[in-house]
C-alpha atoms as a PDB file:
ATOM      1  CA  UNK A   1      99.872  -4.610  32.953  1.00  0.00           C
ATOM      2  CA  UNK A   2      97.556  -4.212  30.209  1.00  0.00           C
ATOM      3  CA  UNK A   3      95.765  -1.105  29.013  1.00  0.00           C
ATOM      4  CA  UNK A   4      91.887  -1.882  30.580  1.00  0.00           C
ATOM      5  CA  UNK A   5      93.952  -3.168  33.745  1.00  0.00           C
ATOM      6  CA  UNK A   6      95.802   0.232  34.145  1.00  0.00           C
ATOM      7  CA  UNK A   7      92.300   2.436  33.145  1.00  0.00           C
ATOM      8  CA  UNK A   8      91.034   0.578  35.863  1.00  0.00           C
ATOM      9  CA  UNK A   9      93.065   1.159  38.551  1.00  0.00           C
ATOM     10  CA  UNK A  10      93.169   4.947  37.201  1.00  0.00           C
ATOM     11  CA  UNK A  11      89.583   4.794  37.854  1.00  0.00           C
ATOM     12  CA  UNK A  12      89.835   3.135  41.541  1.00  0.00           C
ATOM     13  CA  UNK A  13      92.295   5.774  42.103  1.00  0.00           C
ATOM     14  CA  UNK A  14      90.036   8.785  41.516  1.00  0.00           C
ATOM     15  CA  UNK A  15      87.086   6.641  43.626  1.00  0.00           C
ATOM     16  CA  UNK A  16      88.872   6.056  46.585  1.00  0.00           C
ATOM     17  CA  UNK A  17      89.007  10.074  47.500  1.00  0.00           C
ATOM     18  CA  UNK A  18      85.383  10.231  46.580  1.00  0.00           C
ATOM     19  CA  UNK A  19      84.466   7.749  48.785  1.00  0.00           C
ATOM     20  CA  UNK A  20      86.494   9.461  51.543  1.00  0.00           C
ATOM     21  CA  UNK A  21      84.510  12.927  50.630  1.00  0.00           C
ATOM     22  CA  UNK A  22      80.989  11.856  49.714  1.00  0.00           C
ATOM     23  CA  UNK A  23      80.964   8.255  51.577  1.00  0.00           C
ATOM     24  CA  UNK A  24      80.110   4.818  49.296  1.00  0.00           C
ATOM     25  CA  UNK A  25      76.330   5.507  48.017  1.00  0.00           C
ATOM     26  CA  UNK A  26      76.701   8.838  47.154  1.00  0.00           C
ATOM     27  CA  UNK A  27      79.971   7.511  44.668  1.00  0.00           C
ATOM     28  CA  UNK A  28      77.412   6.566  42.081  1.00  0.00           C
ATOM     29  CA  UNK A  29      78.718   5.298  37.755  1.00  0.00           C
ATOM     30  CA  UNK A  30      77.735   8.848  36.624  1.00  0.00           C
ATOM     31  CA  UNK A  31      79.830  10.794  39.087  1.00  0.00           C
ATOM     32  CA  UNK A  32      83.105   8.584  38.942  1.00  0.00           C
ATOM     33  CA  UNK A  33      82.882   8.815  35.300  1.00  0.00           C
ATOM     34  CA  UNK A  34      82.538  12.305  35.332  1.00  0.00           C
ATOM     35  CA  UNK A  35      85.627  12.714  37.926  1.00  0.00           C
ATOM     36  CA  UNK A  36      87.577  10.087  35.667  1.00  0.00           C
ATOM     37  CA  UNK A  37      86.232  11.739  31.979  1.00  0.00           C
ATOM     38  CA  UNK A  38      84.366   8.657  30.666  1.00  0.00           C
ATOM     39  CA  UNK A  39      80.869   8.118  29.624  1.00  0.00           C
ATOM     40  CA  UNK A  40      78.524   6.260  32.072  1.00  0.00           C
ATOM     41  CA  UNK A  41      78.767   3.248  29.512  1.00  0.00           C
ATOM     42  CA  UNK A  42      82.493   3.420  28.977  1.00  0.00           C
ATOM     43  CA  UNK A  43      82.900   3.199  33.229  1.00  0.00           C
ATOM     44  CA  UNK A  44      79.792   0.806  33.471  1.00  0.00           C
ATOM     45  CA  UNK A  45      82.019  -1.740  31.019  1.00  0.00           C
ATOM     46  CA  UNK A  46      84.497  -2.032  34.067  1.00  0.00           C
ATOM     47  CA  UNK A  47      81.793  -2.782  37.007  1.00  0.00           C
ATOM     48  CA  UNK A  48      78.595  -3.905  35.513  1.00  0.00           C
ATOM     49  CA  UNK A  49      76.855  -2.727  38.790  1.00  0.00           C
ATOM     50  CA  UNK A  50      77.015  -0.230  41.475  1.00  0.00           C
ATOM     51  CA  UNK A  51      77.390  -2.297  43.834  1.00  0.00           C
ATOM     52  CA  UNK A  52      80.517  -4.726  42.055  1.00  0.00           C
ATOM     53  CA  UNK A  53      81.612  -0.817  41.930  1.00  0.00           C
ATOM     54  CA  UNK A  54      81.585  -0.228  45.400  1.00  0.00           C
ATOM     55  CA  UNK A  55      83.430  -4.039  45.826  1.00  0.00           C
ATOM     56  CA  UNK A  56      86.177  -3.278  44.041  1.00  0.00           C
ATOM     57  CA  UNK A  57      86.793   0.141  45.500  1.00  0.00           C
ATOM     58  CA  UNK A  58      86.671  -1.899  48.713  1.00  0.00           C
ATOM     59  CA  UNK A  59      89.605  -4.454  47.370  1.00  0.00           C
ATOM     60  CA  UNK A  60      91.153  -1.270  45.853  1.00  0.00           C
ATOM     61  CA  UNK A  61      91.379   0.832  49.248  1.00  0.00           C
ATOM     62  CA  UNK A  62      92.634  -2.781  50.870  1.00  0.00           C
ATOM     63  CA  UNK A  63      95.266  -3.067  48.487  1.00  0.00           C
ATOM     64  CA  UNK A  64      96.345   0.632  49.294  1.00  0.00           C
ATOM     65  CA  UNK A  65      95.777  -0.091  52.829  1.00  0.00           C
ATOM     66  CA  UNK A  66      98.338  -2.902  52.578  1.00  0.00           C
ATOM     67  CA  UNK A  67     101.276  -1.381  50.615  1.00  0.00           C
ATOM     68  CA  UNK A  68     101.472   1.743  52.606  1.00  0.00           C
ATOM     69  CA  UNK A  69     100.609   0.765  55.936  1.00  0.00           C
ATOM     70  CA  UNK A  70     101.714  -3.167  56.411  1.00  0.00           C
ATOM     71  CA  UNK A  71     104.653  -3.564  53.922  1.00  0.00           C
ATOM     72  CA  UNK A  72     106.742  -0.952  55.053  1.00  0.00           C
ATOM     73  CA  UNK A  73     106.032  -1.607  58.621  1.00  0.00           C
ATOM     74  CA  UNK A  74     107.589  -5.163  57.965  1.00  0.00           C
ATOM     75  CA  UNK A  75     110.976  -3.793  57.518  1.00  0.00           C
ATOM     76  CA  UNK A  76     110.718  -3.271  61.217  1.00  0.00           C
ATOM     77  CA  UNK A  77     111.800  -5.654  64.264  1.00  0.00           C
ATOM     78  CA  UNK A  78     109.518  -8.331  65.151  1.00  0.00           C
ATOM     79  CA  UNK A  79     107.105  -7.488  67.836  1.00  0.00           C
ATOM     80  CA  UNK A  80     106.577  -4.266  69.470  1.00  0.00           C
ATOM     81  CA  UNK A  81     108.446  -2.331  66.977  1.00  0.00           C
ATOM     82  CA  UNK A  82     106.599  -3.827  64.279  1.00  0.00           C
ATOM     83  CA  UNK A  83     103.145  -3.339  65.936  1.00  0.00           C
ATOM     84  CA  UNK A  84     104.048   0.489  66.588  1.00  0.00           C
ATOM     85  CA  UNK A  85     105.046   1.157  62.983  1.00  0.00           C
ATOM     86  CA  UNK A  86     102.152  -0.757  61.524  1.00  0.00           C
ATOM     87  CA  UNK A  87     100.422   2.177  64.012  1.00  0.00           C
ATOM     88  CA  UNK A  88     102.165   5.233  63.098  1.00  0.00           C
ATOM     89  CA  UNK A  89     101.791   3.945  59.659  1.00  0.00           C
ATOM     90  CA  UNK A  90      97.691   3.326  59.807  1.00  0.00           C
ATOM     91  CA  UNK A  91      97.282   6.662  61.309  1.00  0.00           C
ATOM     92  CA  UNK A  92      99.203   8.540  58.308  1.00  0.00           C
ATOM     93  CA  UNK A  93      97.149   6.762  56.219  1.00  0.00           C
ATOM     94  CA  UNK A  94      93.739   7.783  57.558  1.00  0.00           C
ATOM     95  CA  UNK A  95      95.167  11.354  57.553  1.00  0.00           C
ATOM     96  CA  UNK A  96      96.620  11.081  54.120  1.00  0.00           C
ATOM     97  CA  UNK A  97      93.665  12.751  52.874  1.00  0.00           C
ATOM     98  CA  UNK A  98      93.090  16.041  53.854  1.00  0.00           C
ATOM     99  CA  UNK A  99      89.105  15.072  53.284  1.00  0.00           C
ATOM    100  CA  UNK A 100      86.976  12.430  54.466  1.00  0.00           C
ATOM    101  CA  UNK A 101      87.064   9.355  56.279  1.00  0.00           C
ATOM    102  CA  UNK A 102      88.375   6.095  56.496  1.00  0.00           C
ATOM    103  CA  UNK A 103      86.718   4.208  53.578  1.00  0.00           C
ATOM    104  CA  UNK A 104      86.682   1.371  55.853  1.00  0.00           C
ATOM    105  CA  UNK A 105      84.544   3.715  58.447  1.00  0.00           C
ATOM    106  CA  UNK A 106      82.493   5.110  55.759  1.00  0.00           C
ATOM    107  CA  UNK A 107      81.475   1.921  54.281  1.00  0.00           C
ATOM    108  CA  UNK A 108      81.008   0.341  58.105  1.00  0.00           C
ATOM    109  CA  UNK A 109      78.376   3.218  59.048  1.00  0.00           C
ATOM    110  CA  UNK A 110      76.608   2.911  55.496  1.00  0.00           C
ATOM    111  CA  UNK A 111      76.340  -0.942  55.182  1.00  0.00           C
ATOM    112  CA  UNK A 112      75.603  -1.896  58.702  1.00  0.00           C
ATOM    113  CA  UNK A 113      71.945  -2.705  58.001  1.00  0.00           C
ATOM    114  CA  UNK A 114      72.449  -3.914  54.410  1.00  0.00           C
ATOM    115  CA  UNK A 115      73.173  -7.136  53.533  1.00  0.00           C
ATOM    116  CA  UNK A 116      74.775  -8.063  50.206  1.00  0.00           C
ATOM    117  CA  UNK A 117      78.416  -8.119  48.515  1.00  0.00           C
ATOM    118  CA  UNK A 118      79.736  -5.283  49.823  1.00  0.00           C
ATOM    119  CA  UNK A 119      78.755  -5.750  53.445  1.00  0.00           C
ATOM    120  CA  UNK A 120      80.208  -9.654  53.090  1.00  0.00           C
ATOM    121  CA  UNK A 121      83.455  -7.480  51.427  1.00  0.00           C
ATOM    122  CA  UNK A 122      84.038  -5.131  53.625  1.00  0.00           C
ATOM    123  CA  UNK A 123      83.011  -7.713  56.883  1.00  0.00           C
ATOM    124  CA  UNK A 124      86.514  -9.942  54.842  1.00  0.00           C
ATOM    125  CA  UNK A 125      88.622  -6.700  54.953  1.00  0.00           C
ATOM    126  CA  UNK A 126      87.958  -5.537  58.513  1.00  0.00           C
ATOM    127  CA  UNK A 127      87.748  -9.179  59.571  1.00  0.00           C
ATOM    128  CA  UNK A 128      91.726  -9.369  58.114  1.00  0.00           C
ATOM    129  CA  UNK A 129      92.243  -6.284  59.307  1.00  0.00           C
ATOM    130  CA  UNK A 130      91.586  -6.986  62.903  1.00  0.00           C
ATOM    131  CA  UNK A 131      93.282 -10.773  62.353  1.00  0.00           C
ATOM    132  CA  UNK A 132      96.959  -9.057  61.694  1.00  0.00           C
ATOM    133  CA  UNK A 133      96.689  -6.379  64.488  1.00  0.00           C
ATOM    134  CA  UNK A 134      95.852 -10.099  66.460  1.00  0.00           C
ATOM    135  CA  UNK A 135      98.809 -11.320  64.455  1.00  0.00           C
ATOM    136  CA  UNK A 136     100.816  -8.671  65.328  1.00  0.00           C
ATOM    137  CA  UNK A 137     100.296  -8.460  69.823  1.00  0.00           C
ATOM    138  CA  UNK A 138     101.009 -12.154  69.322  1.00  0.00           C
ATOM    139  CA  UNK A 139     104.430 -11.735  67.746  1.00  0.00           C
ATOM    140  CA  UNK A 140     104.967  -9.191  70.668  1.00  0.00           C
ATOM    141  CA  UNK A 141     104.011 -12.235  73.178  1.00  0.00           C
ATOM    142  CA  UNK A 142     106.233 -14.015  71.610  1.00  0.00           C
ATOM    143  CA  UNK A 143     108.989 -11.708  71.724  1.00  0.00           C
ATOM    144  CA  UNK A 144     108.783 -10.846  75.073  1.00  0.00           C
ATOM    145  CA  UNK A 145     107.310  -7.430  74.456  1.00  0.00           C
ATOM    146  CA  UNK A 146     104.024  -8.485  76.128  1.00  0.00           C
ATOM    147  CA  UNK A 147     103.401 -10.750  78.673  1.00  0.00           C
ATOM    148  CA  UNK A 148     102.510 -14.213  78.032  1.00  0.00           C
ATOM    149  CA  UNK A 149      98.986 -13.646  79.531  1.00  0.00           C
ATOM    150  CA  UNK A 150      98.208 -11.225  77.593  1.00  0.00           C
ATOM    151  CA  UNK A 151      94.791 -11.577  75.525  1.00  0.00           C
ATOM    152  CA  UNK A 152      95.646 -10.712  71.904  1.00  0.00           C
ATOM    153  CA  UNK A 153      91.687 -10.306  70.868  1.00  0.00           C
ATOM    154  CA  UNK A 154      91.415  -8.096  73.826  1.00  0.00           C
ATOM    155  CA  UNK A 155      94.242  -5.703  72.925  1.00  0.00           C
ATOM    156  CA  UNK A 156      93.535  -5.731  68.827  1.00  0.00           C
ATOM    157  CA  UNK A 157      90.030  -4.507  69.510  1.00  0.00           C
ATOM    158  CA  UNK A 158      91.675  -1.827  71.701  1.00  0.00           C
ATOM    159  CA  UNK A 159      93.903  -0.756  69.274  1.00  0.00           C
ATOM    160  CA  UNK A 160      91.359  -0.693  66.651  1.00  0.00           C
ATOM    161  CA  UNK A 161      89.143   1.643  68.590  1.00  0.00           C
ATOM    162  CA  UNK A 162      91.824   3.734  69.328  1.00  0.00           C
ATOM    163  CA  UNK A 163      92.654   4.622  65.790  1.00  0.00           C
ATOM    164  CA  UNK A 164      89.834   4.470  64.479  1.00  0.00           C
ATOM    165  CA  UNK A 165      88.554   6.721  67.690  1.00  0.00           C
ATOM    166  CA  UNK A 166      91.550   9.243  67.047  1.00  0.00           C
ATOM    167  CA  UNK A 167      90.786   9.451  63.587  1.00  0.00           C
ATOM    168  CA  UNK A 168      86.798  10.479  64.058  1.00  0.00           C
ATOM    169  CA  UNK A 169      88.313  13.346  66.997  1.00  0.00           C
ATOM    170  CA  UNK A 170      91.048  14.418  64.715  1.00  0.00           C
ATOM    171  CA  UNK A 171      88.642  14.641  61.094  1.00  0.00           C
ATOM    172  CA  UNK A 172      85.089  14.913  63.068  1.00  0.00           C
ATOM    173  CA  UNK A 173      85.429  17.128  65.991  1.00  0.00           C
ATOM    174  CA  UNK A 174      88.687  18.632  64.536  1.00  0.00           C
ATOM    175  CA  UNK A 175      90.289  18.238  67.873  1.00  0.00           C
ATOM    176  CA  UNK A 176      94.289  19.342  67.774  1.00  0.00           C
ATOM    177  CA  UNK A 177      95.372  16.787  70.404  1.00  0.00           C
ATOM    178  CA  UNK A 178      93.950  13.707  69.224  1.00  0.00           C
ATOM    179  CA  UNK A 179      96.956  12.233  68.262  1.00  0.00           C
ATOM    180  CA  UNK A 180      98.803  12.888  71.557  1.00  0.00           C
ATOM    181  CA  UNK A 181      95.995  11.122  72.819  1.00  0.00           C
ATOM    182  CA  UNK A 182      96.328   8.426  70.909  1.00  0.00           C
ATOM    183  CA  UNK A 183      99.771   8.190  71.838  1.00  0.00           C
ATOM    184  CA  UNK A 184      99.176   8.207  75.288  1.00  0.00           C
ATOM    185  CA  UNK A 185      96.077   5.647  75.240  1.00  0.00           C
ATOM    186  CA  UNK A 186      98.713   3.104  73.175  1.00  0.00           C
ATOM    187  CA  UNK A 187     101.493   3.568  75.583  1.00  0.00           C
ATOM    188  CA  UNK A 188      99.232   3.236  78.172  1.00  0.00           C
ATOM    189  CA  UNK A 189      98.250  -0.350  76.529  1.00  0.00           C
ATOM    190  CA  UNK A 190     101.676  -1.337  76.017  1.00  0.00           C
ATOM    191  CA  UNK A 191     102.921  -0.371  79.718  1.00  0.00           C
ATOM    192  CA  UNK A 192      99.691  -2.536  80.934  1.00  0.00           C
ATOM    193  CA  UNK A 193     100.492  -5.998  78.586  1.00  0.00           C
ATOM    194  CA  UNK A 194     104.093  -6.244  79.690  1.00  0.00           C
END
């Protein structure tokens, strides 16, 4: 890896937090280059735009979203025990940083009425996000773990709600069972699809 290809990543490292803190539009050249110590022109080089900024923190947060929530979850047994690591895995993640949100959340709420290259970014990400948790109920079909009937679309958006519901009662409304809920609503879910 080069040297501008491992500044950069240095940078998306310190952005990702920021986003989770102060949310996408508020992460602006000036204050990532101030978190990071480079001049506005120096950071500018790497992004051209605030907006091709707030892309590749997008791509960036996928990319972490991938090696610490799907890859290790792939060690696991196809099916069930797959889709409940990928799970426990997701929610660590969104709780990996003692501030903020989801950066997937954050940019959701902020770009909902904006159209442009981060909206059609972030629309890819979620879009492949929800695709795999699809991916995943169908491996459990096919493994016997659900029952054949079962409507993988129905139970991915399920699951996505839940998490990303647990993770808004948990950070938001800083409620201490949240997760017990969430445990509940998914085993629930499972005991229903079999």
């Amino acid at each position: 890896m080069n040297k501008a290809r491992n500044t950069k990543v240095d940078i998306l490292n310190a952005a990702l937090p920021l986003v989770r803190k102060l949310g996408f539009e508020s992460v602006s050249i000036a204050n990532l280059a101030k978190e990071v110590g480079m001049s506005k022109s120096g950071l500018f080089a790497h992004f051209h735009s605030k907006e091709k900024m707030h892309v590749m923190i997008l791509d960036h947060a996928s990319v972490d979203f991938t090696q610490n929530v799907v890859m290790p979850a792939l060690k696991s047994k196809r099916g069930l025990p797959r889709l409940k690591k990928i799970l426990s895995n997701w929610v660590g993640w969104l709780g990996s940083s003692s501030e903020g949100a989801c950066p997937f959340v954050a940019a959701s709420i902020e770009y909902d009425q904006k159209e442009g290259l981060v909206k059609e970014r972030l629309q890819f990400h979620l879009g492949s996000l929800i695709k795999a948790i699809s991916r995943s109920v169908d491996h459990c079909i096919e493994e016997g773990h659900f029952d054949k009937g079962s409507d993988s679309n129905q139970i991915a958006f399920e699951i996505y709600s839940f998490v990303i519901g647990e993770s808004i009662y948990r950070k938001t409304l800083g409620h201490k069972s949240s997760n017990k809920i969430l445990t509940e609503s998914l085993n629930r879910l499972y005991a229903r699809s079999k």
